[in-house]
Each structure stands twice: as C-alpha cells, then as structure tokens.
C-alpha atoms as a PDB file:
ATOM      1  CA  UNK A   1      94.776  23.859  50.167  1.00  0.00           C
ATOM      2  CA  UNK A   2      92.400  26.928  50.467  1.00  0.00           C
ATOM      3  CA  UNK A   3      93.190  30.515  49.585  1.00  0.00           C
ATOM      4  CA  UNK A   4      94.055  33.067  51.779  1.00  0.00           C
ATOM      5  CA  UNK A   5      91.858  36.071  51.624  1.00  0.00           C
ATOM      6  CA  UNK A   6      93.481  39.056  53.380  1.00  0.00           C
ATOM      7  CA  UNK A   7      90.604  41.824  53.745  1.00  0.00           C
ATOM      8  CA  UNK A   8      92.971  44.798  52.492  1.00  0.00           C
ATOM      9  CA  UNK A   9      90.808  47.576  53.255  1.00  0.00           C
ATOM     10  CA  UNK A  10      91.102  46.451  56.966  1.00  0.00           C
ATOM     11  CA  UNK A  11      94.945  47.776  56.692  1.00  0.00           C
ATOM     12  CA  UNK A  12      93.979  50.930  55.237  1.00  0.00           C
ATOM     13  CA  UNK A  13      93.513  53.024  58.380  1.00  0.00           C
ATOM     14  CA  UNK A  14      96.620  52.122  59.937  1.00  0.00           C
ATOM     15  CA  UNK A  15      98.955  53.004  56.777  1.00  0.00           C
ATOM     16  CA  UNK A  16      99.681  56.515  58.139  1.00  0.00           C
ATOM     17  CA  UNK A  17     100.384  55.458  61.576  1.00  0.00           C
ATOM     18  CA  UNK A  18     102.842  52.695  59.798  1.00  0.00           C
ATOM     19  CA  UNK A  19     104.910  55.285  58.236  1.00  0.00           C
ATOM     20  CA  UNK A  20     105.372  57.350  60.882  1.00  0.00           C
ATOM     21  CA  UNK A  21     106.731  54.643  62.470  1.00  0.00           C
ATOM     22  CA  UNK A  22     109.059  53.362  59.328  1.00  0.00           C
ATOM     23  CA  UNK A  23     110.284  56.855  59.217  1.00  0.00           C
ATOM     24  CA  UNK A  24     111.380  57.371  62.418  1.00  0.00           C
ATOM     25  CA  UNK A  25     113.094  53.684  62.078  1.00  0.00           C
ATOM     26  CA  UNK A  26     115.079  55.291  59.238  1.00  0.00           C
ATOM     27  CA  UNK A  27     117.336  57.540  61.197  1.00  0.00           C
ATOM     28  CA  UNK A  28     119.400  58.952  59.507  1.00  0.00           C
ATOM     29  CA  UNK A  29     117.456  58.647  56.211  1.00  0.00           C
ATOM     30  CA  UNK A  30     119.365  56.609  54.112  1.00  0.00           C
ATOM     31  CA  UNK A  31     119.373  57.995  50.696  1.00  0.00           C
ATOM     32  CA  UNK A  32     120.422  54.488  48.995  1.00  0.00           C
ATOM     33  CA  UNK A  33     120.128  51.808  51.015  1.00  0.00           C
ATOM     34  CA  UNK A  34     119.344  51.066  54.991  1.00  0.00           C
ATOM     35  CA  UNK A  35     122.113  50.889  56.783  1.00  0.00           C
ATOM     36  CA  UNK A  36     120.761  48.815  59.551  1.00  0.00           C
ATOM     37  CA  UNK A  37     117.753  46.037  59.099  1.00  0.00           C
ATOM     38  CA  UNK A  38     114.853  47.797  58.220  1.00  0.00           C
ATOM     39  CA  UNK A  39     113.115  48.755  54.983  1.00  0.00           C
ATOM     40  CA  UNK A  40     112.034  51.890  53.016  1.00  0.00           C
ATOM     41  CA  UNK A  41     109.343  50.725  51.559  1.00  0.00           C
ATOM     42  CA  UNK A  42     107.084  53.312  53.184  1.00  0.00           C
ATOM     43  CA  UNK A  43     108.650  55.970  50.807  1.00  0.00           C
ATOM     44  CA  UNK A  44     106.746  53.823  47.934  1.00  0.00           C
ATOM     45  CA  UNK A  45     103.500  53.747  49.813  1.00  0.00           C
ATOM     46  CA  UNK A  46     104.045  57.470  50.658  1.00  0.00           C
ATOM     47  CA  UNK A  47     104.717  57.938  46.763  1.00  0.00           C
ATOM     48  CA  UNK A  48     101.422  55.743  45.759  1.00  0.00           C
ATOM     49  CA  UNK A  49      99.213  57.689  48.106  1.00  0.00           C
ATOM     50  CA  UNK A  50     100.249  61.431  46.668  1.00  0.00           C
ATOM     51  CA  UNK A  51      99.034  60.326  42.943  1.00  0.00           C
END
C-alpha cells in the first residue's frame, strides 16, 4: 500500500474562505459545544493563524 501525499499548501488559500463559512454554520455561536452537527474547529485554525 502506497502513501498518501496530500500537497497542504494547495489548501492554504482557501482557509479564510472555509471559516467564513464554519462561522456562519455556527449560528448561534455555541460557547461549549455545537448544538447541531457541525464543528468548531475553525476557532483553532483562526487561533493558529493569529500567532
């Protein structure tokens, strides 16, 4: 079985345009956990990107 090689810095350009997305998913913003299926996991990549 091969590996898979993802090219990563083909995803880079769209991270903004997937967190807009995430957080208008997460309406109302959940403070704790999402309330309906979803994820918040664009708060850590927000997060990651300001340091």
């Amino acid at each position: 079985m091969g590996k898979l090689r993802i090219e990563t810095s083909k995803l880079i350009p769209g991270i903004p345009d997937a967190i807009a997305r995430a957080r208008r998913k997460d309406t109302p913003s959940c403070t704790d956990w999402p309330r309906i299926i979803g994820s918040t996991v664009y708060r850590l990549v927000e997060k990651l990107q300001e340091s």
